[in-house]
PDB file of N, CA and C in Angstrom:
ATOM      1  N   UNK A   1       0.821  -1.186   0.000  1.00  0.00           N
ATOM      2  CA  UNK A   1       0.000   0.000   0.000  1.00  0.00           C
ATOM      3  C   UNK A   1       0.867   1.253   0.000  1.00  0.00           C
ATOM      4  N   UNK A   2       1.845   1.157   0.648  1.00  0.00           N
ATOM      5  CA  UNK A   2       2.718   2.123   0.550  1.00  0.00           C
ATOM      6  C   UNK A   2       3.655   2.785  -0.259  1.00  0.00           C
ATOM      7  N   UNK A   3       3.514   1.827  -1.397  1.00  0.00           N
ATOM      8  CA  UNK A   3       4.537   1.634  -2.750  1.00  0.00           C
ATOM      9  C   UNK A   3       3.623   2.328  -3.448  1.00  0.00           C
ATOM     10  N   UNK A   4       2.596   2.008  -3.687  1.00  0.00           N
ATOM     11  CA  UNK A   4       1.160   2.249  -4.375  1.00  0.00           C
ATOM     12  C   UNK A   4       1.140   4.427  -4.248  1.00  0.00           C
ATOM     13  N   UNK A   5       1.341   4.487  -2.874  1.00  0.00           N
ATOM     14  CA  UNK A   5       1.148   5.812  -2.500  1.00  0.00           C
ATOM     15  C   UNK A   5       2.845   6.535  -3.149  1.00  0.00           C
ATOM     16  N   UNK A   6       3.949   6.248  -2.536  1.00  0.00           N
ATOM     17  CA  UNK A   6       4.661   6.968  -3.139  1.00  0.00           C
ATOM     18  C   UNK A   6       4.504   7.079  -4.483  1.00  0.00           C
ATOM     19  N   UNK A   7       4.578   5.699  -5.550  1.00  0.00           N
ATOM     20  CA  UNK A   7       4.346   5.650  -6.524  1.00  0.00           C
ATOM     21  C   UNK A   7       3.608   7.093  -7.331  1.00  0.00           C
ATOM     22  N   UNK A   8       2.513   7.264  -6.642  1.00  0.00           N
ATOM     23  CA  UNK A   8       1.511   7.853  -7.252  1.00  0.00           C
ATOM     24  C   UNK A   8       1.816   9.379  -6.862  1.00  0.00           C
ATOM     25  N   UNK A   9       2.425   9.843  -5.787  1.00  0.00           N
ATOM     26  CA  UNK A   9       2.624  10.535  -5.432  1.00  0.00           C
ATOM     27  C   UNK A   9       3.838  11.278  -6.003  1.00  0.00           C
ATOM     28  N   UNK A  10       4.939  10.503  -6.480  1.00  0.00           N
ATOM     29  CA  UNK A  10       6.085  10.780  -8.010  1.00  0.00           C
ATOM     30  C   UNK A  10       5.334  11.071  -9.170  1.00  0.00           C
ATOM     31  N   UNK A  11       4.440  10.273  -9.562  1.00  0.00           N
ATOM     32  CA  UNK A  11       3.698  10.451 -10.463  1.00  0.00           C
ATOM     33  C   UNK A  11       3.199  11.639 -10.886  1.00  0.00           C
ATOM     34  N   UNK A  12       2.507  11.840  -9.686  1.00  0.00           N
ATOM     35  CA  UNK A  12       1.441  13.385  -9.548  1.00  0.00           C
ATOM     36  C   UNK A  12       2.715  14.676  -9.860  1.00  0.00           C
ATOM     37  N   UNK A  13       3.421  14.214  -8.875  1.00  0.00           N
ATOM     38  CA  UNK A  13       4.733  15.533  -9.093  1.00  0.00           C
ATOM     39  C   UNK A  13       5.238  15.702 -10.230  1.00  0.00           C
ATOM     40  N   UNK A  14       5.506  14.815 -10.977  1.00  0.00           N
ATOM     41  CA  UNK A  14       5.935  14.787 -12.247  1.00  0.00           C
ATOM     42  C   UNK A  14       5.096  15.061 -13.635  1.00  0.00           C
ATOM     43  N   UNK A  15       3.640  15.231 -13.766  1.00  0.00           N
ATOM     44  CA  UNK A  15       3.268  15.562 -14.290  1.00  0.00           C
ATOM     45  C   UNK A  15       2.623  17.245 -13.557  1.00  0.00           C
ATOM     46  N   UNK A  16       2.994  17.709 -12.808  1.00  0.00           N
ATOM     47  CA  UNK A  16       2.360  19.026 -11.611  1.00  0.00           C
ATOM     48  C   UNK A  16       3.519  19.730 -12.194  1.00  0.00           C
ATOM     49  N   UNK A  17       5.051  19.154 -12.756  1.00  0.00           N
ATOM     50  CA  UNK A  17       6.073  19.884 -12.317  1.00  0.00           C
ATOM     51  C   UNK A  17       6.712  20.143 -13.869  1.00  0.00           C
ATOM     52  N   UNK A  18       5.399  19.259 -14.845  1.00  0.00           N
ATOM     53  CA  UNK A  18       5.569  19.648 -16.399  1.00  0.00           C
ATOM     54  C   UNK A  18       5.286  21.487 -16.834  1.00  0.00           C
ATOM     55  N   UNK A  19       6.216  21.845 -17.202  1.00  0.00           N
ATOM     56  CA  UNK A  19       5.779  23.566 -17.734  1.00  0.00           C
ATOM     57  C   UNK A  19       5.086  23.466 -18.939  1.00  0.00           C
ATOM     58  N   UNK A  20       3.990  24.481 -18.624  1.00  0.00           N
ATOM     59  CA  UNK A  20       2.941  24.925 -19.462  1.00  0.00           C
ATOM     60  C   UNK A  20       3.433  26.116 -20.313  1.00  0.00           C
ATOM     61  N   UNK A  21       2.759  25.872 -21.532  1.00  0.00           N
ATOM     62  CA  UNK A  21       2.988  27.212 -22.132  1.00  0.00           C
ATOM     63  C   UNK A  21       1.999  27.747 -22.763  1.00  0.00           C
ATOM     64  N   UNK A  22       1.563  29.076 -23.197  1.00  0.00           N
ATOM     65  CA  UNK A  22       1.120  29.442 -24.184  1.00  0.00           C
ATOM     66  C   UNK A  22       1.266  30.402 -24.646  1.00  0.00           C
ATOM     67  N   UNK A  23       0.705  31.243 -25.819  1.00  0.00           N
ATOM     68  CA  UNK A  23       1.372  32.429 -26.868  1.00  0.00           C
ATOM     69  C   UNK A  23       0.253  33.332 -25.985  1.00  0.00           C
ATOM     70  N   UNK A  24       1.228  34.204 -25.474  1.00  0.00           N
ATOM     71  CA  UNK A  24       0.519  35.773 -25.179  1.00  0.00           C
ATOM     72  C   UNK A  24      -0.374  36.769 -26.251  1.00  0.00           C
ATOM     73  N   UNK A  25      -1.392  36.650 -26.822  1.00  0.00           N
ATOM     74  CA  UNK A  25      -1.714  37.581 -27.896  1.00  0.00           C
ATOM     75  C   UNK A  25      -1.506  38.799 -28.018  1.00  0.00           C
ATOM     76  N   UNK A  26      -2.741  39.384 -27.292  1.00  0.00           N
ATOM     77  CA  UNK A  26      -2.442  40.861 -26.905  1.00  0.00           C
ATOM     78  C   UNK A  26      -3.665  41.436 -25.599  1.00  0.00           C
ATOM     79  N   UNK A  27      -3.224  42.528 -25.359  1.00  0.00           N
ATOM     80  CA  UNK A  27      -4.136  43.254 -24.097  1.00  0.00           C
ATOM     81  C   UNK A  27      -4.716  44.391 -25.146  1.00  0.00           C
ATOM     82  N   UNK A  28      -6.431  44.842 -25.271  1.00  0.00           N
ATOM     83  CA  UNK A  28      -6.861  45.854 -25.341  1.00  0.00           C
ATOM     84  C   UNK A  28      -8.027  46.149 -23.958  1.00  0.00           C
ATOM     85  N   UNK A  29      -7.907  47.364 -24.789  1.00  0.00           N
ATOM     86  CA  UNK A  29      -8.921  48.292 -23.507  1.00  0.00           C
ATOM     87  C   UNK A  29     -10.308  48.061 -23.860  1.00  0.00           C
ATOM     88  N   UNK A  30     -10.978  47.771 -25.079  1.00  0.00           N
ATOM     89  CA  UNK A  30     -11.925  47.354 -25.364  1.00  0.00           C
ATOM     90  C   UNK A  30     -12.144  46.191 -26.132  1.00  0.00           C
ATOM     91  N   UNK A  31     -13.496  45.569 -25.542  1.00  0.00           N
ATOM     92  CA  UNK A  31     -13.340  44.295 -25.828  1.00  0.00           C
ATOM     93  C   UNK A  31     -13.929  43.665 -26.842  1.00  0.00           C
ATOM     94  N   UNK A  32     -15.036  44.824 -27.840  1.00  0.00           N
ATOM     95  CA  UNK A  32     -15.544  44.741 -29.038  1.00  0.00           C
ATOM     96  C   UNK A  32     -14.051  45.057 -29.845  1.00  0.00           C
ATOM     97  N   UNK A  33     -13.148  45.468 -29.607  1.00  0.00           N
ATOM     98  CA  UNK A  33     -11.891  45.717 -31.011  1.00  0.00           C
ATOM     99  C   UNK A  33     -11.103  44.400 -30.929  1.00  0.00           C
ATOM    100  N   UNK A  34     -11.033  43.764 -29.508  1.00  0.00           N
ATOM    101  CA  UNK A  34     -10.751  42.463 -29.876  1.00  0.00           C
ATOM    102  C   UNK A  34     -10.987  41.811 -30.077  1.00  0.00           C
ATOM    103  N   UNK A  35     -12.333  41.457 -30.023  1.00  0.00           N
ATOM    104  CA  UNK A  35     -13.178  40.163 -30.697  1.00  0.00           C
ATOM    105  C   UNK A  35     -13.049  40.756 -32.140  1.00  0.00           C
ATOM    106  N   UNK A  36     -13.230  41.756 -32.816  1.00  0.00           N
ATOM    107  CA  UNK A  36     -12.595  41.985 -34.166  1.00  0.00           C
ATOM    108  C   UNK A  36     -11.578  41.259 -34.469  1.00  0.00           C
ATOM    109  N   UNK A  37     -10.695  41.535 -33.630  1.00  0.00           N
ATOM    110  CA  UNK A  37      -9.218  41.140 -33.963  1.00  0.00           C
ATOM    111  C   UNK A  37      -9.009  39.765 -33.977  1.00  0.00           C
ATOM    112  N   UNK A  38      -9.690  38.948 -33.325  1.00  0.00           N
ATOM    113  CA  UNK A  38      -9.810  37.781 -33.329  1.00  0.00           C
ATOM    114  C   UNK A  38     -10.468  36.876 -34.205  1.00  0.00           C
ATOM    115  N   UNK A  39     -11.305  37.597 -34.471  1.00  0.00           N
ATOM    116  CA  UNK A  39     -12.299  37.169 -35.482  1.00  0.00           C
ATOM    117  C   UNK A  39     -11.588  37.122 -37.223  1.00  0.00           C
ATOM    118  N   UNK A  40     -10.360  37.848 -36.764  1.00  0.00           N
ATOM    119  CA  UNK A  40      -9.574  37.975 -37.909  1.00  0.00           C
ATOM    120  C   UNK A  40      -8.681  36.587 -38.397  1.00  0.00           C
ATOM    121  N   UNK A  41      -8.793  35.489 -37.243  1.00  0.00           N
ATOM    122  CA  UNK A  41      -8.013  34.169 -36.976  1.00  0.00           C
ATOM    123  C   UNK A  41      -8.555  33.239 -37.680  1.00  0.00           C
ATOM    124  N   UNK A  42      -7.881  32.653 -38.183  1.00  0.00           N
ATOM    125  CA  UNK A  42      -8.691  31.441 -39.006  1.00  0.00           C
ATOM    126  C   UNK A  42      -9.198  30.282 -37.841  1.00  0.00           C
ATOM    127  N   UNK A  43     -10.728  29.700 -38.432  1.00  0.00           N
ATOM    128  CA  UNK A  43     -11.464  29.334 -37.209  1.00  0.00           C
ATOM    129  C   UNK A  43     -10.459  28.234 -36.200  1.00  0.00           C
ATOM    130  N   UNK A  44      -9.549  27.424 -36.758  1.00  0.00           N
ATOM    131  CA  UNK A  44      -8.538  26.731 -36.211  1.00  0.00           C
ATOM    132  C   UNK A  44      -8.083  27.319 -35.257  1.00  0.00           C
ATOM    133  N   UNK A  45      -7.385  28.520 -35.253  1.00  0.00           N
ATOM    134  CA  UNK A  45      -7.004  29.189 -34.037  1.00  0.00           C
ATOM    135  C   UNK A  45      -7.950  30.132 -33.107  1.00  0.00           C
ATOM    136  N   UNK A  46      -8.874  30.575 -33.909  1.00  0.00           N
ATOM    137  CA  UNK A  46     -10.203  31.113 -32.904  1.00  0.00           C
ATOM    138  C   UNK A  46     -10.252  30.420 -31.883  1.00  0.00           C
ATOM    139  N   UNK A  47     -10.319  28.803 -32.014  1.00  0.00           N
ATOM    140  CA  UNK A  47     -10.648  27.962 -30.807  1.00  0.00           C
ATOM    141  C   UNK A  47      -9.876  27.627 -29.825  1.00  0.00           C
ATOM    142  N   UNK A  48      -8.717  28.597 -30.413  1.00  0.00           N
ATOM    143  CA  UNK A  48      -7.649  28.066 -29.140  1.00  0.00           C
ATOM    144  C   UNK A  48      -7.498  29.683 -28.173  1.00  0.00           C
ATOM    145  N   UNK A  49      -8.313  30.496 -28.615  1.00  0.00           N
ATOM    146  CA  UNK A  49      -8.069  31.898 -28.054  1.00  0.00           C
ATOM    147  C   UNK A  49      -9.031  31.933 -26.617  1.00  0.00           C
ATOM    148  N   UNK A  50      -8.476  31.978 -25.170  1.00  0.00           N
ATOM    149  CA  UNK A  50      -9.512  32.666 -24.422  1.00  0.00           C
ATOM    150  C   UNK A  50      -8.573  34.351 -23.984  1.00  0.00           C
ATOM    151  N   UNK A  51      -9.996  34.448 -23.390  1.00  0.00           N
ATOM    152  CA  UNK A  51      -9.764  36.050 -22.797  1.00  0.00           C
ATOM    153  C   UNK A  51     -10.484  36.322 -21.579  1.00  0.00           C
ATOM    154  N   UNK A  52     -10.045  37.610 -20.577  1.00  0.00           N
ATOM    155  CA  UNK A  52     -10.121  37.312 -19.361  1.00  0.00           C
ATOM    156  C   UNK A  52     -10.186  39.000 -19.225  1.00  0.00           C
ATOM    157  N   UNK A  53     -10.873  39.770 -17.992  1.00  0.00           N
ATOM    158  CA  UNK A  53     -10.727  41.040 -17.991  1.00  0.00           C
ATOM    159  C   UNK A  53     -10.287  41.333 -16.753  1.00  0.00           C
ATOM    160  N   UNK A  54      -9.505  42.061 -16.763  1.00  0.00           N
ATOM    161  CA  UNK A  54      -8.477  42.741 -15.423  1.00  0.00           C
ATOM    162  C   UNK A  54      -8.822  44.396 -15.106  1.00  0.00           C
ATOM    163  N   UNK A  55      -9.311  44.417 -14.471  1.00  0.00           N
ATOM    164  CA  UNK A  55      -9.860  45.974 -14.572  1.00  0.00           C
ATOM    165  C   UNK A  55     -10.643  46.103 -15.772  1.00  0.00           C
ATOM    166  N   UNK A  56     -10.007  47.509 -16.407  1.00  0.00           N
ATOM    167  CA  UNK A  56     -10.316  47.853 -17.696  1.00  0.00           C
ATOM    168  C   UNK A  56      -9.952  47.085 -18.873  1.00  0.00           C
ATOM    169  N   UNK A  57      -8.622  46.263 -18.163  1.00  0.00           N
ATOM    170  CA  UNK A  57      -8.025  45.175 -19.617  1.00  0.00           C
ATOM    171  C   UNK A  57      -9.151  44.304 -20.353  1.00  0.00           C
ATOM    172  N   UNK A  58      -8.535  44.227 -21.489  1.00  0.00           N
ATOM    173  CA  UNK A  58      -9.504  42.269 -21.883  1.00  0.00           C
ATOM    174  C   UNK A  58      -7.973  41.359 -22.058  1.00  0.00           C
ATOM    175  N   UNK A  59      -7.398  40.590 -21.778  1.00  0.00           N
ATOM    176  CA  UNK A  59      -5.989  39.789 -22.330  1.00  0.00           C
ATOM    177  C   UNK A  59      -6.676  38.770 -22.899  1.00  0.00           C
ATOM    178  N   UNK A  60      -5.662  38.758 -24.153  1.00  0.00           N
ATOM    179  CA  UNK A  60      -6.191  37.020 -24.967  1.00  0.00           C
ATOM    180  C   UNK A  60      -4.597  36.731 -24.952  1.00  0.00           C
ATOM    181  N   UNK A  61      -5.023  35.010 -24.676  1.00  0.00           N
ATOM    182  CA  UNK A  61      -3.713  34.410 -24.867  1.00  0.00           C
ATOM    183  C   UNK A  61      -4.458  33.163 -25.339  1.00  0.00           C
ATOM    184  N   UNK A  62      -3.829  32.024 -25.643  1.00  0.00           N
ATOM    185  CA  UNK A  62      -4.190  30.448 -26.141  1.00  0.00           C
ATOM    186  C   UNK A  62      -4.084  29.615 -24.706  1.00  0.00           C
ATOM    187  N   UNK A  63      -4.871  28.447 -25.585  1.00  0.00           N
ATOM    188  CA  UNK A  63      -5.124  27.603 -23.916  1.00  0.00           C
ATOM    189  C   UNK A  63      -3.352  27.112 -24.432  1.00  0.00           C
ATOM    190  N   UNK A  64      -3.208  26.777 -22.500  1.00  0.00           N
ATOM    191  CA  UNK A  64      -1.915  26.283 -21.713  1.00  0.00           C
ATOM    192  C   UNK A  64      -1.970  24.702 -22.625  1.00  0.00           C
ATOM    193  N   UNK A  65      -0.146  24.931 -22.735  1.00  0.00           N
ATOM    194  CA  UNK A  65       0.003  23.223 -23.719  1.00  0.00           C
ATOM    195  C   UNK A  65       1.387  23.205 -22.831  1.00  0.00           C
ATOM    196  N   UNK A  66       1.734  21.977 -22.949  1.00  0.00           N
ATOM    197  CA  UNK A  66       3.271  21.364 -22.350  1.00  0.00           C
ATOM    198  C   UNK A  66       3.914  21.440 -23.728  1.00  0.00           C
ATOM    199  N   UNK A  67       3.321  21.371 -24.855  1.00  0.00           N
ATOM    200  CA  UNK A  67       4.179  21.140 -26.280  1.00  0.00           C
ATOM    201  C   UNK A  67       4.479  22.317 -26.712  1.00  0.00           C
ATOM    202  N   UNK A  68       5.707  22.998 -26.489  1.00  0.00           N
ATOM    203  CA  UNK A  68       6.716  24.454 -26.862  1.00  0.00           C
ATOM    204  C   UNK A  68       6.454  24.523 -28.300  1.00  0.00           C
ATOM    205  N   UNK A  69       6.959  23.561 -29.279  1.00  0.00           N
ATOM    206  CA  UNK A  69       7.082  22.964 -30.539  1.00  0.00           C
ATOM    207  C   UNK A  69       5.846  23.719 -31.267  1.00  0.00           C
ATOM    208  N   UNK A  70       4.582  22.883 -30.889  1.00  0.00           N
ATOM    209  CA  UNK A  70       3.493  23.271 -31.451  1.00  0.00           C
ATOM    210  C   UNK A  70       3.453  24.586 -31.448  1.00  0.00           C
ATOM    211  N   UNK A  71       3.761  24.993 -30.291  1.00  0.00           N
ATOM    212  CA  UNK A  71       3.202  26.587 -30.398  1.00  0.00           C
ATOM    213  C   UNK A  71       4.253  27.212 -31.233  1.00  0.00           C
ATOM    214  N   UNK A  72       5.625  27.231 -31.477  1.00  0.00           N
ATOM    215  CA  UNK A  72       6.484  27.531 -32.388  1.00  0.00           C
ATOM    216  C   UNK A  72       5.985  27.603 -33.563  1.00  0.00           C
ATOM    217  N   UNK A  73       5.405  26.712 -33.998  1.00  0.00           N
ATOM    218  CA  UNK A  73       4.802  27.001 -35.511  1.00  0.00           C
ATOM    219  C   UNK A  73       3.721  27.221 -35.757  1.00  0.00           C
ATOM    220  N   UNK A  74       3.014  27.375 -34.425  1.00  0.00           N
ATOM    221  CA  UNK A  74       1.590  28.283 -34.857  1.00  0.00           C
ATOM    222  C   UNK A  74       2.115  29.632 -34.534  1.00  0.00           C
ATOM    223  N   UNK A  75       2.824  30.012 -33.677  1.00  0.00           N
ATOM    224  CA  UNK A  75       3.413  31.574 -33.512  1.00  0.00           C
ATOM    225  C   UNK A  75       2.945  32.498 -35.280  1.00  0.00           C
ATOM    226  N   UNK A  76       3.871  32.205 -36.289  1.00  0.00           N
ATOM    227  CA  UNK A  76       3.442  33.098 -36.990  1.00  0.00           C
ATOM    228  C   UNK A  76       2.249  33.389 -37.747  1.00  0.00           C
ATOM    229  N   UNK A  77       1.356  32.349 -37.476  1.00  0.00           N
ATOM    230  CA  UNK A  77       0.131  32.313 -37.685  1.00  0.00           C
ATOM    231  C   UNK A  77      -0.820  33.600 -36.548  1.00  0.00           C
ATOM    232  N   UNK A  78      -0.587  33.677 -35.595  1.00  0.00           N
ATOM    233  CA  UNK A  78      -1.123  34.779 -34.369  1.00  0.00           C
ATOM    234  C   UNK A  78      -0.283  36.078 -35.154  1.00  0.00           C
ATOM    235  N   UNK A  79       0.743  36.221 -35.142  1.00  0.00           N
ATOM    236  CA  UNK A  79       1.484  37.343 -35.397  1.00  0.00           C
ATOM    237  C   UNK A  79       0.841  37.562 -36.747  1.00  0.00           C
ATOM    238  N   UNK A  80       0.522  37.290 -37.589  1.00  0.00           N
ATOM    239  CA  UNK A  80      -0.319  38.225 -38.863  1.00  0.00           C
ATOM    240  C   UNK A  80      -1.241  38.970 -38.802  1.00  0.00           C
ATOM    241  N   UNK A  81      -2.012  38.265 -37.132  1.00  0.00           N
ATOM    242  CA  UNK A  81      -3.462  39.427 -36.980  1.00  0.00           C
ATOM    243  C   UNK A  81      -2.672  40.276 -35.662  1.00  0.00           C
ATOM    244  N   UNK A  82      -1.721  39.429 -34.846  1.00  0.00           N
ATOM    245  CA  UNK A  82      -1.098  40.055 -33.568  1.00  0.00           C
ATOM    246  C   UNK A  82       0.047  39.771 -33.474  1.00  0.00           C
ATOM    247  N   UNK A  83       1.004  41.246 -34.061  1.00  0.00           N
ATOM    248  CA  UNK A  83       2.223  41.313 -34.295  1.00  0.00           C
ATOM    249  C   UNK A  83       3.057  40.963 -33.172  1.00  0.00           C
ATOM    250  N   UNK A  84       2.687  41.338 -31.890  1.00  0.00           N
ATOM    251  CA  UNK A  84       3.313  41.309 -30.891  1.00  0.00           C
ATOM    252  C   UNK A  84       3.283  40.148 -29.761  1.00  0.00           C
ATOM    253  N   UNK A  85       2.443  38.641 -30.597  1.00  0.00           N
ATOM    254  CA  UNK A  85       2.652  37.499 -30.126  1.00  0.00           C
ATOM    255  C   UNK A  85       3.689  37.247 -29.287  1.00  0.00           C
ATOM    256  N   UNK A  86       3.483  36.439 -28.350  1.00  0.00           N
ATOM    257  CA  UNK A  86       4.879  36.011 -27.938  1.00  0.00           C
ATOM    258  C   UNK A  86       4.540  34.187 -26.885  1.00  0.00           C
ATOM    259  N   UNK A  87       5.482  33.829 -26.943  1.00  0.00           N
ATOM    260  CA  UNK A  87       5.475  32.518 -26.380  1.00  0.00           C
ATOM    261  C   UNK A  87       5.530  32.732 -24.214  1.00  0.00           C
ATOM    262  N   UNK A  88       4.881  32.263 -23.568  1.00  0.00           N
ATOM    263  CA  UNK A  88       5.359  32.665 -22.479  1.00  0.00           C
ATOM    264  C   UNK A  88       5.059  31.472 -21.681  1.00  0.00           C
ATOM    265  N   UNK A  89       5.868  30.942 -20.790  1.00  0.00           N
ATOM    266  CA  UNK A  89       5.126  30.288 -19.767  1.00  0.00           C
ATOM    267  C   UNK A  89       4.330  30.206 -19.072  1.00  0.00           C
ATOM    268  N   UNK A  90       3.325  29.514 -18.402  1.00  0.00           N
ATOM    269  CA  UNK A  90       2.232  29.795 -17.822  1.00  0.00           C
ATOM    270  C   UNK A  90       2.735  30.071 -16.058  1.00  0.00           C
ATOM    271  N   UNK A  91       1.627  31.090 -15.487  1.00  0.00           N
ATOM    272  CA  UNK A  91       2.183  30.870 -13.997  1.00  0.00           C
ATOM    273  C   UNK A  91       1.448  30.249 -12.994  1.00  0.00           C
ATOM    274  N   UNK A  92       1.809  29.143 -12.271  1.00  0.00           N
ATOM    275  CA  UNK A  92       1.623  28.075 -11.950  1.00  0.00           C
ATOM    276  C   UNK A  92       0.485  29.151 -10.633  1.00  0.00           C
ATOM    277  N   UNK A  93      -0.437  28.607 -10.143  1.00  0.00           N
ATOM    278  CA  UNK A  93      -1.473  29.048  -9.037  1.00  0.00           C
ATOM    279  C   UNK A  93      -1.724  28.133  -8.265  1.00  0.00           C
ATOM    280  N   UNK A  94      -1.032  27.842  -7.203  1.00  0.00           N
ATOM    281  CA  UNK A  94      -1.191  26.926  -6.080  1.00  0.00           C
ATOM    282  C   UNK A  94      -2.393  27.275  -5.213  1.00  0.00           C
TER     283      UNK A  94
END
């Protein structure tokens, strides 16, 4: 039983302690110019866009992936509608 628990307990850590990533889009102040802007994405990447409001902000970024790679070559795909893409790690919220 006890093997069972550490076991699982390496386990858990090791996938807890995988880094997330995703492409930062952009921050506007209004949130009808970014759903424009988004809407500018081919529907493939539409579905990977959420957004979130911070005060006055709206931020869009893509959902969190462990695969760096992937997002590497979708990068210049974001940067045609949002020049100022960028790759970032996610920050972990305990």
């Amino acid at each position: 039983m006890l093997r069972i628990f550490i076991l699982s307990t390496l386990l858990s850590a090791l996938l807890f302690s995988a880094s997330n990533f995703t492409v930062k889009i952009a921050v506007f102040g209004n949130q009808k110019r970014l759903q424009k802007s988004i809407d500018r994405l081919s529907p493939a990447l539409k579905k990977t866009v959420r957004t979130y409001k911070n005060g006055k902000l709206v931020y869009a970024y893509t959902i969190p992936t462990t695969d760096r790679e992937t997002l590497k070559k979708l990068l210049p795909a974001y940067r045609k509608v949002f020049h100022d893409a960028y790759i970032a790690p996610t920050k972990r919220v305990d």
